[in-house]
Structures are given as C-alpha cells and as structure tokens.
PDB file of N, CA and C in Angstrom:
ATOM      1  N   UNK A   1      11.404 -30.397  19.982  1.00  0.00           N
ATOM      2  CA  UNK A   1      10.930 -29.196  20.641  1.00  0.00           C
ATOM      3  C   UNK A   1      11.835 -28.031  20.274  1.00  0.00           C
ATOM      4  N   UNK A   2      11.218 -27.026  19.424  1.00  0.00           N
ATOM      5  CA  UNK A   2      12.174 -25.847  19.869  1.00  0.00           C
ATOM      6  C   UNK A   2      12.038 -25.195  20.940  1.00  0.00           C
ATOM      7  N   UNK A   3      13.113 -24.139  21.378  1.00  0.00           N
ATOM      8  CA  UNK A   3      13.578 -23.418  22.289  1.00  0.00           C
ATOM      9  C   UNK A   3      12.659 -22.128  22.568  1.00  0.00           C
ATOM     10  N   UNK A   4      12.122 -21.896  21.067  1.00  0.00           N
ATOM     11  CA  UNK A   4      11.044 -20.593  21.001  1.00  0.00           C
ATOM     12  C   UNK A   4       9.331 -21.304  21.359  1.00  0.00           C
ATOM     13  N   UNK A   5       9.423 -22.197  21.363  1.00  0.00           N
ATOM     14  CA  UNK A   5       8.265 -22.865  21.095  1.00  0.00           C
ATOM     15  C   UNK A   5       7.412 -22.262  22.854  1.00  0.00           C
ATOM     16  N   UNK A   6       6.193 -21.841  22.349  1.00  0.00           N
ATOM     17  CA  UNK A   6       5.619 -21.082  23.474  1.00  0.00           C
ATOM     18  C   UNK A   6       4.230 -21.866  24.470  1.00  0.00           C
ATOM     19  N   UNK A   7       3.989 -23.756  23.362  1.00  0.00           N
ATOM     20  CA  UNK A   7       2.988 -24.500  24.267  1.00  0.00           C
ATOM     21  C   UNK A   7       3.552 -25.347  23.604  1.00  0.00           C
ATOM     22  N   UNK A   8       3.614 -26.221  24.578  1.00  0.00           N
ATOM     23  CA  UNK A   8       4.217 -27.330  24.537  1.00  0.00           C
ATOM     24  C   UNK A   8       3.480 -28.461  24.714  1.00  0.00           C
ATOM     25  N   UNK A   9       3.302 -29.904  24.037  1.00  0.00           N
ATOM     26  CA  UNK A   9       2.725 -31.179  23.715  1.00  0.00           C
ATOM     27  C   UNK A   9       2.603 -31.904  24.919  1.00  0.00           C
ATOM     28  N   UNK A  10       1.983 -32.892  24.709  1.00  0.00           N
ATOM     29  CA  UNK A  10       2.773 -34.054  25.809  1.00  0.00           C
ATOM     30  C   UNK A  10       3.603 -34.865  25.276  1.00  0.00           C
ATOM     31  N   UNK A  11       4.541 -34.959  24.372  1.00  0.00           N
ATOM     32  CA  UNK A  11       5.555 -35.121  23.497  1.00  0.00           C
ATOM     33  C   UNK A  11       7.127 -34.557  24.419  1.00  0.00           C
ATOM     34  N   UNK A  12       6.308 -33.386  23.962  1.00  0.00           N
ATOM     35  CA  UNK A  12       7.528 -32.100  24.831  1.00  0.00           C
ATOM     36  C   UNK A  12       7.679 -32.091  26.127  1.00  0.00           C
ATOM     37  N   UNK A  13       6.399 -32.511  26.756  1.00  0.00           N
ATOM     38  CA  UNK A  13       6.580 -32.591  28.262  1.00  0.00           C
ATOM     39  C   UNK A  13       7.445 -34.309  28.667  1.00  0.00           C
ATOM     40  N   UNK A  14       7.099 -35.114  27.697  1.00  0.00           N
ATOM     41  CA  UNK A  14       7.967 -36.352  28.282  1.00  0.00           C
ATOM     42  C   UNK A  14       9.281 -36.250  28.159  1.00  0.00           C
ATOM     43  N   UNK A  15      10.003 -35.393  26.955  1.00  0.00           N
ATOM     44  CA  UNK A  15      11.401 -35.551  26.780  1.00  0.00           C
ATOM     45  C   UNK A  15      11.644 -34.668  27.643  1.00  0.00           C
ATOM     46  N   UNK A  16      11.181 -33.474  28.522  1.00  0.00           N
ATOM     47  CA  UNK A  16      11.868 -32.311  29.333  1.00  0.00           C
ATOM     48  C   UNK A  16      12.061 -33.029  30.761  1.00  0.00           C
ATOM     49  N   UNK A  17      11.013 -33.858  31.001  1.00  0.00           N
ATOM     50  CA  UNK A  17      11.005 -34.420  32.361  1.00  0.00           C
ATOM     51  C   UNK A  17      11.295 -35.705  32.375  1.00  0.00           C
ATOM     52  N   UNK A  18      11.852 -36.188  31.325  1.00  0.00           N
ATOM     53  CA  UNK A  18      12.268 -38.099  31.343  1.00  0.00           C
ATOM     54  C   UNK A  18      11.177 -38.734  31.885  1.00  0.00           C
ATOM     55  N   UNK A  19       9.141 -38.723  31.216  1.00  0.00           N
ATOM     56  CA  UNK A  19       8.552 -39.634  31.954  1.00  0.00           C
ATOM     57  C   UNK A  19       7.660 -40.076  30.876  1.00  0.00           C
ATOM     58  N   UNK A  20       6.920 -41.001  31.159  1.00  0.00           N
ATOM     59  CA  UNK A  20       6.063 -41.747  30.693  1.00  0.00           C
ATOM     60  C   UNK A  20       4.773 -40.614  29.877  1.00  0.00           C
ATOM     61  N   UNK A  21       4.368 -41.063  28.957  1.00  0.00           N
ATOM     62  CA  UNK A  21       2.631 -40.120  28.544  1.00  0.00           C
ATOM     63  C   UNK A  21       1.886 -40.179  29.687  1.00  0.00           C
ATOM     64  N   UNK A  22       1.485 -40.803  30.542  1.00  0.00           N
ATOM     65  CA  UNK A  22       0.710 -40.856  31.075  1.00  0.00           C
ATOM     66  C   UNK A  22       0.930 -40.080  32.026  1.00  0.00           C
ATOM     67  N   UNK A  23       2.067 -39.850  32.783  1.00  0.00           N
ATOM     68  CA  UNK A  23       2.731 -38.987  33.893  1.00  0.00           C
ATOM     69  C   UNK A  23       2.517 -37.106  33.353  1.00  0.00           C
ATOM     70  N   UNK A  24       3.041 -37.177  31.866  1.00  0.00           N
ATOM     71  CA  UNK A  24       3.015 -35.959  31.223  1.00  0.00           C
ATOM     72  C   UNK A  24       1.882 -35.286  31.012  1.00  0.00           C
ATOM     73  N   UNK A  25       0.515 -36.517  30.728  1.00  0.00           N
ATOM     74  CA  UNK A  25      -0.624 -36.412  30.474  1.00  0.00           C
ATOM     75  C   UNK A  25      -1.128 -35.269  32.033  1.00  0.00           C
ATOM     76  N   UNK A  26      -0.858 -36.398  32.822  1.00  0.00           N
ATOM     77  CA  UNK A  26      -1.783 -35.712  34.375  1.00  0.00           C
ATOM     78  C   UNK A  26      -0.693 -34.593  34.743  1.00  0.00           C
ATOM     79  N   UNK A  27       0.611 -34.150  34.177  1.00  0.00           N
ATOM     80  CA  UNK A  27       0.621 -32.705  34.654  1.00  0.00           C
ATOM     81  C   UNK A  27       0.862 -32.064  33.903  1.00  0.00           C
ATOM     82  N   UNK A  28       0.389 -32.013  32.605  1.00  0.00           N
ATOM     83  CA  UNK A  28      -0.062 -31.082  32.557  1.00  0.00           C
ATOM     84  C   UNK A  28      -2.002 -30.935  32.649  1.00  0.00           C
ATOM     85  N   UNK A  29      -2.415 -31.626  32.555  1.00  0.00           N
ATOM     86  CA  UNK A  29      -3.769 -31.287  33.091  1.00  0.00           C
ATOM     87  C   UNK A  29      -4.172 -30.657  34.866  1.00  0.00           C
ATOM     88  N   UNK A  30      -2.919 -31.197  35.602  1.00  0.00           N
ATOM     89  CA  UNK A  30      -3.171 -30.444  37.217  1.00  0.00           C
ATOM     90  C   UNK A  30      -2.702 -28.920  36.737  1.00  0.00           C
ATOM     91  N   UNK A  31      -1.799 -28.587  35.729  1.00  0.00           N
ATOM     92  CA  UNK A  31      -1.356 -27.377  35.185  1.00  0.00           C
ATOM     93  C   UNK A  31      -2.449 -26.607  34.736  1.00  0.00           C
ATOM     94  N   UNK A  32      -2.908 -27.141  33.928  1.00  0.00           N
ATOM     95  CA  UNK A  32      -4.320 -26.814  32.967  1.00  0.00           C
ATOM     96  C   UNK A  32      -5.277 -26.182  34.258  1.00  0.00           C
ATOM     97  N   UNK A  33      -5.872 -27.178  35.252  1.00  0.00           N
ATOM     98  CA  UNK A  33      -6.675 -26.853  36.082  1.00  0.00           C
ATOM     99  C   UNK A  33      -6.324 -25.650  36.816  1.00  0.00           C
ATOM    100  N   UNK A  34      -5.205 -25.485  37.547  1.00  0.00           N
ATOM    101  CA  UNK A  34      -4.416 -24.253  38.090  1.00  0.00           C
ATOM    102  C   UNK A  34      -4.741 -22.975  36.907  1.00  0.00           C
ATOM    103  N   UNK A  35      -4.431 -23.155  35.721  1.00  0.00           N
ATOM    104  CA  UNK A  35      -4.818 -22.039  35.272  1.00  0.00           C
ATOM    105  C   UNK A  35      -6.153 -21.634  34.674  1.00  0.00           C
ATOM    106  N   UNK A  36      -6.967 -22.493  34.348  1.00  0.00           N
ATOM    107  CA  UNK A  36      -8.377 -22.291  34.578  1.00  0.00           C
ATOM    108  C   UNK A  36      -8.654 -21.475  35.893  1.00  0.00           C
ATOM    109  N   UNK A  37      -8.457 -22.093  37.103  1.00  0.00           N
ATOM    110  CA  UNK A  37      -8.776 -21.514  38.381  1.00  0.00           C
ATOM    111  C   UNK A  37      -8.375 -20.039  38.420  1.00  0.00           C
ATOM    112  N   UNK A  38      -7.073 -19.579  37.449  1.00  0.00           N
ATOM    113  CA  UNK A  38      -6.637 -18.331  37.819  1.00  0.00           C
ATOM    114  C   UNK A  38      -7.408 -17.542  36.715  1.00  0.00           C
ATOM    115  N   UNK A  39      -8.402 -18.086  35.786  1.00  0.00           N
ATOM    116  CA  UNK A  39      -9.177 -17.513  34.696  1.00  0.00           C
ATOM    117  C   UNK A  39      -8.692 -17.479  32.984  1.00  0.00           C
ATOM    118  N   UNK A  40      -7.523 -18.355  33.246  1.00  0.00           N
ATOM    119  CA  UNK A  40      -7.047 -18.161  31.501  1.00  0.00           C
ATOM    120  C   UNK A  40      -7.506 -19.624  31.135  1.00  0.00           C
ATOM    121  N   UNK A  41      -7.734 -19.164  29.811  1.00  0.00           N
ATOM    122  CA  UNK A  41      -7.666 -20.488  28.472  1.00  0.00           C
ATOM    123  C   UNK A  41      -6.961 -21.384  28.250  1.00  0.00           C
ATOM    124  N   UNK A  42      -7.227 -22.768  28.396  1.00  0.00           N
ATOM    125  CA  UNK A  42      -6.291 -23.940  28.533  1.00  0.00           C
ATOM    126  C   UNK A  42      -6.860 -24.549  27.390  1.00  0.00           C
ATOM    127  N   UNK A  43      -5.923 -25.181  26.604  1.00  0.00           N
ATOM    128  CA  UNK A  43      -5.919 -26.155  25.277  1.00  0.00           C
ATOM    129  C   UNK A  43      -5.831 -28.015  26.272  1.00  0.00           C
ATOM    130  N   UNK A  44      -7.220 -28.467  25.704  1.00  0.00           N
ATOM    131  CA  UNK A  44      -6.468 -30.073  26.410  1.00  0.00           C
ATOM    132  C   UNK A  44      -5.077 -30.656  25.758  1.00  0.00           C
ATOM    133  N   UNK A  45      -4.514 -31.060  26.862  1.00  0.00           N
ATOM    134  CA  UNK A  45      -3.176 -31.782  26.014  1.00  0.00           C
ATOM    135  C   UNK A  45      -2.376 -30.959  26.072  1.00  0.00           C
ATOM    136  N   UNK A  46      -2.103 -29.578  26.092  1.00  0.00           N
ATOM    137  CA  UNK A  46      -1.293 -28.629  26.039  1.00  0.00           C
ATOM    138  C   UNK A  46      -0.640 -27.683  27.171  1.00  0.00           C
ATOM    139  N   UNK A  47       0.534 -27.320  27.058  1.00  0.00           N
ATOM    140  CA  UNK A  47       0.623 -26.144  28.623  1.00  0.00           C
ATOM    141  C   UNK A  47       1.421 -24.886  27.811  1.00  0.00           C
ATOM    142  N   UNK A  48       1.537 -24.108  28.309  1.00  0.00           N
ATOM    143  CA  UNK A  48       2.026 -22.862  27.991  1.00  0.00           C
ATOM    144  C   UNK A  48       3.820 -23.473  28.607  1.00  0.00           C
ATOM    145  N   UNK A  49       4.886 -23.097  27.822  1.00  0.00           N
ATOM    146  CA  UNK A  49       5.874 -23.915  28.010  1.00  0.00           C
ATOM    147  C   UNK A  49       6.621 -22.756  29.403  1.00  0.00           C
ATOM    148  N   UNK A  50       6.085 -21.312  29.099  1.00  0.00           N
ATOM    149  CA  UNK A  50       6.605 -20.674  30.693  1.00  0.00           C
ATOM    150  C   UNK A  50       5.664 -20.988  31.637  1.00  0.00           C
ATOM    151  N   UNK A  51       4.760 -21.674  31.472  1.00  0.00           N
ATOM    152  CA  UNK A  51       4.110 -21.817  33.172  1.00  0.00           C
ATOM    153  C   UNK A  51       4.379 -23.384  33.628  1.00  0.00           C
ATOM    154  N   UNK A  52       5.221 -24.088  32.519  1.00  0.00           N
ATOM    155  CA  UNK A  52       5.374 -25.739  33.175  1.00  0.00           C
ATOM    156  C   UNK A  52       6.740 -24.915  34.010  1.00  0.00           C
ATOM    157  N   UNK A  53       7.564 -24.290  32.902  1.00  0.00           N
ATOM    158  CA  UNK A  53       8.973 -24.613  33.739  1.00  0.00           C
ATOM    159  C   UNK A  53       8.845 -23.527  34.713  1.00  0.00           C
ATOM    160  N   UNK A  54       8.055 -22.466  34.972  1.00  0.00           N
ATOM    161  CA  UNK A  54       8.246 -21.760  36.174  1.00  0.00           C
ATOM    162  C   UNK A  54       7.225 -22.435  37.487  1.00  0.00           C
ATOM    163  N   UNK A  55       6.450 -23.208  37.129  1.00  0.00           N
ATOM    164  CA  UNK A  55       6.238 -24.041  38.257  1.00  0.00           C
ATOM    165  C   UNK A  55       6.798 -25.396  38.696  1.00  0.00           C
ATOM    166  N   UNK A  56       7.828 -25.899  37.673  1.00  0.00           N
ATOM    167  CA  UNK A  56       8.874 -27.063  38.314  1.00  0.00           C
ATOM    168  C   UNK A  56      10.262 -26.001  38.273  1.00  0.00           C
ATOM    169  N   UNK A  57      10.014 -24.919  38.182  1.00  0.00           N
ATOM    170  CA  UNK A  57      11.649 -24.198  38.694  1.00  0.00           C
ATOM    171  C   UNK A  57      12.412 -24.728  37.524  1.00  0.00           C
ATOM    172  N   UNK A  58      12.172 -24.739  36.257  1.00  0.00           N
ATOM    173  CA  UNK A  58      13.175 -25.253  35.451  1.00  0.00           C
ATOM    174  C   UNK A  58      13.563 -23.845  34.559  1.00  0.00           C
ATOM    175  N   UNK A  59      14.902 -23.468  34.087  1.00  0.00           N
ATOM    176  CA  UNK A  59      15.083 -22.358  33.308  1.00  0.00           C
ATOM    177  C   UNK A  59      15.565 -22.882  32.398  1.00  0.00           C
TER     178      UNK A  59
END
C-alpha cells in the first residue's frame, strides 16, 4: 500500500486492520453502502482510503 494511495483494496484493508478477507470484505461494503446513501459512487471491493480511516478514527 502506498501512503498516497487514495482507494484502497481489500488487500489494503486487511494489512491496516490485522483481519481476515472476509472481515475486510463486509467493511468495506457497510462503507460502500454509507456512501451510496450519502449519494457518491462506490467501486465494489473498494473504499476511498480517507473515508475508511476517518470513520475508524485512524490518522
């Protein structure tokens, strides 16, 4: 993962949060859904890497 990198995998989401694919899988898809609901464009499989870590508070 780089540091600039602006969407992030479920690759990227298992090494940031130490978990399983399957764990990484379902959040970012509850992520995905949240931002559908707020009206933006979601990639399956993918999250925007500032809206994972500003909704687990990670900097």
């Amino acid at each position: 993962m780089n540091e600039n990198q602006k969407i992030l995998n479920c690759n990227d989401v298992m090494k940031i949060l130490k978990c399983k694919k399957s764990k990484a899988y379902e959040i970012i898809k509850t992520l995905n859904c949240e931002l559908k609901e707020k009206g933006y464009l979601t990639i399956n499989g993918k999250i925007p890497s500032n809206y994972l870590f500003s909704r687990l508070n990670i900097q």
